[in-house]
C-alpha atoms as a PDB file:
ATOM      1  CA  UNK A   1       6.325 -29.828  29.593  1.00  0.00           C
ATOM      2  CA  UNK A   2       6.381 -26.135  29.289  1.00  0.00           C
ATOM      3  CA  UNK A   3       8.432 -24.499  32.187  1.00  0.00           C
ATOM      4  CA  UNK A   4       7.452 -20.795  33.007  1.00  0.00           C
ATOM      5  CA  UNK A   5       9.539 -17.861  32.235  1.00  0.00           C
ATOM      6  CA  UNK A   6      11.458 -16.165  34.689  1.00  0.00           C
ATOM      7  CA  UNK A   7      11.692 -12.054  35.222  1.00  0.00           C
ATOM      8  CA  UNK A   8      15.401 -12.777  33.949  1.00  0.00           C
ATOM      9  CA  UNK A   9      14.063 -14.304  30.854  1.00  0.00           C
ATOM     10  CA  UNK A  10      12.270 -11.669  30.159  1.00  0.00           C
ATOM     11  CA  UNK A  11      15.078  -8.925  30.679  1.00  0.00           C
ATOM     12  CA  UNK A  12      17.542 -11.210  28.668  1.00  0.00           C
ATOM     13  CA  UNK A  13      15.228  -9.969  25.799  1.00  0.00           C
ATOM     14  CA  UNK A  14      14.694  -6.267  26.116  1.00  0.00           C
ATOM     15  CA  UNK A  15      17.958  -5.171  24.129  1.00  0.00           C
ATOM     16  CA  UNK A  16      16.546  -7.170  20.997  1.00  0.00           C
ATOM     17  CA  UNK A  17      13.250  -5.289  21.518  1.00  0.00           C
ATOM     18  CA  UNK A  18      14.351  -1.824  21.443  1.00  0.00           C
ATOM     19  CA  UNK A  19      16.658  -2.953  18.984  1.00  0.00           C
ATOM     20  CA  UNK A  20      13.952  -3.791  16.835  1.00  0.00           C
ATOM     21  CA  UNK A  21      11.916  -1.411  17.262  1.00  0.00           C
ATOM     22  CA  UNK A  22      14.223   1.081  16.543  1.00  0.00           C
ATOM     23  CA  UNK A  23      14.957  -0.048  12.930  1.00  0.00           C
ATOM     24  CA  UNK A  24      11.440  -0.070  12.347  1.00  0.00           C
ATOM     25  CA  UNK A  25      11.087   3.437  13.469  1.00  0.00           C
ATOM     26  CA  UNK A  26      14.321   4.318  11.215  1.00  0.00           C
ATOM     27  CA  UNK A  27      12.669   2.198   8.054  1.00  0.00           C
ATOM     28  CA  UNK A  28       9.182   3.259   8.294  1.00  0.00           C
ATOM     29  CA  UNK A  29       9.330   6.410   7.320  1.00  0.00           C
ATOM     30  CA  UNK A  30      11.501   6.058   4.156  1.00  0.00           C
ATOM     31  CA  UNK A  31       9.051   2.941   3.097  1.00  0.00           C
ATOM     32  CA  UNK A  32       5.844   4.725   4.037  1.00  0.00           C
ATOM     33  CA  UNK A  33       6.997   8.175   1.638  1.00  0.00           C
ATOM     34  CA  UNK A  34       7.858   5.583  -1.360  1.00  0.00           C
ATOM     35  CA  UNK A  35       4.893   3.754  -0.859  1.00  0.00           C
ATOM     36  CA  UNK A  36       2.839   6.811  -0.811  1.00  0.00           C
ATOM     37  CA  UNK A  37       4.144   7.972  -3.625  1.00  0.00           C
ATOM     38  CA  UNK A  38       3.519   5.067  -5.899  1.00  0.00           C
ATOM     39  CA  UNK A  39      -0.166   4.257  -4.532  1.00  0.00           C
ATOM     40  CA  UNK A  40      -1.644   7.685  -4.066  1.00  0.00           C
ATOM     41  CA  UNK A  41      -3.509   9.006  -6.641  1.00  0.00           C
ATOM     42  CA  UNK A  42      -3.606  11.964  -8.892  1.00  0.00           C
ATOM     43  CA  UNK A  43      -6.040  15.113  -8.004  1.00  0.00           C
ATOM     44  CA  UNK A  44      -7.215  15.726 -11.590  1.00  0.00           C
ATOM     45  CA  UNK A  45     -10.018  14.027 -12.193  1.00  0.00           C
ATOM     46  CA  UNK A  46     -10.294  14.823 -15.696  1.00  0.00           C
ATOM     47  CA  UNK A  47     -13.498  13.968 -17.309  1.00  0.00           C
ATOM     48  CA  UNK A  48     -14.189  11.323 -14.432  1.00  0.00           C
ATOM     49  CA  UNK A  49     -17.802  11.572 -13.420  1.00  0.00           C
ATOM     50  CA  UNK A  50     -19.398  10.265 -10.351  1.00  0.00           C
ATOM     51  CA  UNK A  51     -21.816   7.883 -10.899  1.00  0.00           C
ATOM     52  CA  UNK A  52     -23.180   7.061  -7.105  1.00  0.00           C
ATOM     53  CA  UNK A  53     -21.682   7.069  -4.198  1.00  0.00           C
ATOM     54  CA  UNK A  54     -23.134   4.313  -1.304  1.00  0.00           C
ATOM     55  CA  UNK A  55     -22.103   4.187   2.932  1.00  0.00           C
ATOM     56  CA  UNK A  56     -21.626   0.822   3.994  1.00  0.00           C
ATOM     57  CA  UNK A  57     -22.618   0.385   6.912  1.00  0.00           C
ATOM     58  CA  UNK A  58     -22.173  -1.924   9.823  1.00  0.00           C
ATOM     59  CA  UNK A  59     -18.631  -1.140   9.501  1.00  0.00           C
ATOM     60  CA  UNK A  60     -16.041   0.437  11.624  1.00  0.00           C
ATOM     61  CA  UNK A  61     -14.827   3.034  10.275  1.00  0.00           C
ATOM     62  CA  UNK A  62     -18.080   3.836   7.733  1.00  0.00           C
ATOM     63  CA  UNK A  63     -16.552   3.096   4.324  1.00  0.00           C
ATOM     64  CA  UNK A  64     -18.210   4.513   1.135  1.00  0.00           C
ATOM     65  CA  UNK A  65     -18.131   3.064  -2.392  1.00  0.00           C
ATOM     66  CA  UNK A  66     -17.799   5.519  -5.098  1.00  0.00           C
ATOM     67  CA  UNK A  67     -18.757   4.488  -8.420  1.00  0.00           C
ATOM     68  CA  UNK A  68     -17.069   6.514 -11.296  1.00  0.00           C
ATOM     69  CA  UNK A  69     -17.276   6.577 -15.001  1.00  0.00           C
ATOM     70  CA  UNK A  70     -14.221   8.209 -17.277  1.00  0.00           C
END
């Protein structure tokens, strides 16, 4: 049987919270600049043409597929 949670139970685990969610405010900024820098692309297209470029819709946010040829 599942006993219900006390106001107290619920304080007991604030400091593990915050503490939480202060590494992953310390760590997500590091991670998110490596990550950007190994997944975002390059500017120069080069001799990349566009071959079409669709909406999809029904979606949220409206996506677009770009079709490209090198």
């Amino acid at each position: 049987m599942m006993r219900r949670r006390r106001w107290s139970d619920w304080l007991e685990q604030w400091p593990a919270a915050l503490l939480a969610a202060a590494l992953g405010l310390i760590v997500a900024q590091p991670l998110g600049s490596a990550i950007q820098r190994r997944v975002t692309t390059v500017a120069q297209p080069g001799e990349l043409r566009i071959l079409s470029v669709r909406r999809l819709r029904a979606r949220t946010p409206t996506l677009h597929r770009v079709l490209t040829e090198s």
